[in-house]
C-alpha atoms as a PDB file:
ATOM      1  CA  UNK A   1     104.806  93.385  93.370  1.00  0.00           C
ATOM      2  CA  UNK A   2     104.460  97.028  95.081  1.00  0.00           C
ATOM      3  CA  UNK A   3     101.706  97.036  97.859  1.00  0.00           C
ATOM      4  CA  UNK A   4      98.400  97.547  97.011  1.00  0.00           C
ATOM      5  CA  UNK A   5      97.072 101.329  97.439  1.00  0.00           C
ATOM      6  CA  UNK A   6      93.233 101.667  97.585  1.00  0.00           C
ATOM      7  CA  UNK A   7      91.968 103.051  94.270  1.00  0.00           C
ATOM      8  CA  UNK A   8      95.207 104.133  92.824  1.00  0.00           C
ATOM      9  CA  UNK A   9      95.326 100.233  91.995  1.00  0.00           C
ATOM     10  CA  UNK A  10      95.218  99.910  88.096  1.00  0.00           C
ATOM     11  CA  UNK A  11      94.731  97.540  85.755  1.00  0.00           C
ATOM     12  CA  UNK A  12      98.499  96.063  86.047  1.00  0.00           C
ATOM     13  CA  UNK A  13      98.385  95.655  89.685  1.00  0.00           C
ATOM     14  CA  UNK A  14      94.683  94.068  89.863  1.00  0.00           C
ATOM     15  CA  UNK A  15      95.926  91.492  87.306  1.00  0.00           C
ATOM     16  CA  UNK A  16      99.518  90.724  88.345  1.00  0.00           C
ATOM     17  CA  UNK A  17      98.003  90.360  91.944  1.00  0.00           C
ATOM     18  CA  UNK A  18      95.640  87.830  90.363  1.00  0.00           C
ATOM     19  CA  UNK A  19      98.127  85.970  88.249  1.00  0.00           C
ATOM     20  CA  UNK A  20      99.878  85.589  91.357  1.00  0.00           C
ATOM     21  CA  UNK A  21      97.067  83.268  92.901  1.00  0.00           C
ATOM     22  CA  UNK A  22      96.023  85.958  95.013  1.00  0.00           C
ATOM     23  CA  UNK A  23      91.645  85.578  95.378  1.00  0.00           C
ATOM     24  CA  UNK A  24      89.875  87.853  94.395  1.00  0.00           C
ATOM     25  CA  UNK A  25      88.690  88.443  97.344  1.00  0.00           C
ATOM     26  CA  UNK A  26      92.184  89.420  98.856  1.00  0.00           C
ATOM     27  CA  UNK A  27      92.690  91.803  96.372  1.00  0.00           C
ATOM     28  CA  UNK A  28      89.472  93.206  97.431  1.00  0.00           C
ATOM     29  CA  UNK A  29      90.100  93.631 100.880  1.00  0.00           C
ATOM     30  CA  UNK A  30      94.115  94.704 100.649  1.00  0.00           C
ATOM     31  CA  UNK A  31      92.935  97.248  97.873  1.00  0.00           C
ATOM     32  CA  UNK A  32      90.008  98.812 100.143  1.00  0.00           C
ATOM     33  CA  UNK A  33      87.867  98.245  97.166  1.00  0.00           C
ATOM     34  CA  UNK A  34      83.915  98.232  97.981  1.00  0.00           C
ATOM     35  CA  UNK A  35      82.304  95.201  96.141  1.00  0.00           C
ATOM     36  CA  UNK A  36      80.607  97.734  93.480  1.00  0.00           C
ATOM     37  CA  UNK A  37      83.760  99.730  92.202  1.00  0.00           C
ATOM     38  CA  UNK A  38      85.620  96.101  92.380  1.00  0.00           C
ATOM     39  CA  UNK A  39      82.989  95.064  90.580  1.00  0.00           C
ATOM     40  CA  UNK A  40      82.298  97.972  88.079  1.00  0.00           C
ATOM     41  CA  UNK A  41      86.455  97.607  87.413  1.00  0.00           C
ATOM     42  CA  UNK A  42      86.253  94.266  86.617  1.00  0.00           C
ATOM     43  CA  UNK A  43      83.570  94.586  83.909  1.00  0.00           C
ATOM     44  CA  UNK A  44      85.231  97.665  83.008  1.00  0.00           C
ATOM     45  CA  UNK A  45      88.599  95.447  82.017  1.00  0.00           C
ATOM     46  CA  UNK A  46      86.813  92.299  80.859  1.00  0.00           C
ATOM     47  CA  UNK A  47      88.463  92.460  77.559  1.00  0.00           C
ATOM     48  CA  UNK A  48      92.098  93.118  78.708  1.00  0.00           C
ATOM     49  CA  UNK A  49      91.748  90.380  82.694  1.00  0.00           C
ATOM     50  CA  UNK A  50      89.766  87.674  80.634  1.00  0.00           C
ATOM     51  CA  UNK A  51      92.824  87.131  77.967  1.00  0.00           C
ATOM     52  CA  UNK A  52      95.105  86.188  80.588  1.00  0.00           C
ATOM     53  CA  UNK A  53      93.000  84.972  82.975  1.00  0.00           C
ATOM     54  CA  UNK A  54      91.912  82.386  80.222  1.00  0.00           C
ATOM     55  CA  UNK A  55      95.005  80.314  80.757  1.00  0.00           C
ATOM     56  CA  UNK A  56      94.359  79.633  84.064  1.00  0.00           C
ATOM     57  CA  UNK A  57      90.764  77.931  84.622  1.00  0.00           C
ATOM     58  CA  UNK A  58      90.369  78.249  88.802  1.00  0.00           C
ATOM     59  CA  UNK A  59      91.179  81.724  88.131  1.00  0.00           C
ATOM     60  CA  UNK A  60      88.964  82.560  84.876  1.00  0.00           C
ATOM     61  CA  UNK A  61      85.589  80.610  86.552  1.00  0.00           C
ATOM     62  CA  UNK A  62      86.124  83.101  89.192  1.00  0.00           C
ATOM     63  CA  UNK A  63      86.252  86.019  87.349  1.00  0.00           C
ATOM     64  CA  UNK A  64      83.690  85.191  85.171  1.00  0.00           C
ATOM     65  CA  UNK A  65      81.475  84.857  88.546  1.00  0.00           C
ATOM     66  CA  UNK A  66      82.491  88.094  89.508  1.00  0.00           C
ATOM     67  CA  UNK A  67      81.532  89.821  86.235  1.00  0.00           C
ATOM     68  CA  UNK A  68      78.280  87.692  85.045  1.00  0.00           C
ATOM     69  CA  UNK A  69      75.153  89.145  86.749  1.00  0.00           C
ATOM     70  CA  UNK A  70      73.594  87.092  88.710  1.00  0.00           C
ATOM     71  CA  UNK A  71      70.101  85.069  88.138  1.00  0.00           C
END
């Protein structure tokens, strides 16, 4: 996997970084992502992440924390 890049990130890297058992979190930080875009891009790609994100469970809880609003 090519390093991360800020913004210029897309939807291939942000997933195969995540496949890859990298946290959230990490991907985050390396990306220079503010929590609100990460957010926002997350929601954005809920239809494409979730599908393969589905066959791993630690991995899909996560991401459904991240895009669920919170109570």
């Amino acid at each position: 996997l090519e390093p991360l890049q800020g913004h210029s990130m897309h939807i291939r890297g942000t997933l195969g970084f995540l496949m890859c058992n990298i946290s959230f979190e990490t991907v985050k930080s390396k990306g220079h992502w503010k929590i609100d875009a990460f957010k926002l891009y997350l929601c954005k790609h809920t239809q494409i992440l979730a599908i393969h994100m589905q066959k791993h469970p630690t991995l899909h809880k996560e991401f459904v924390c991240y895009t669920m609003p919170s109570t």
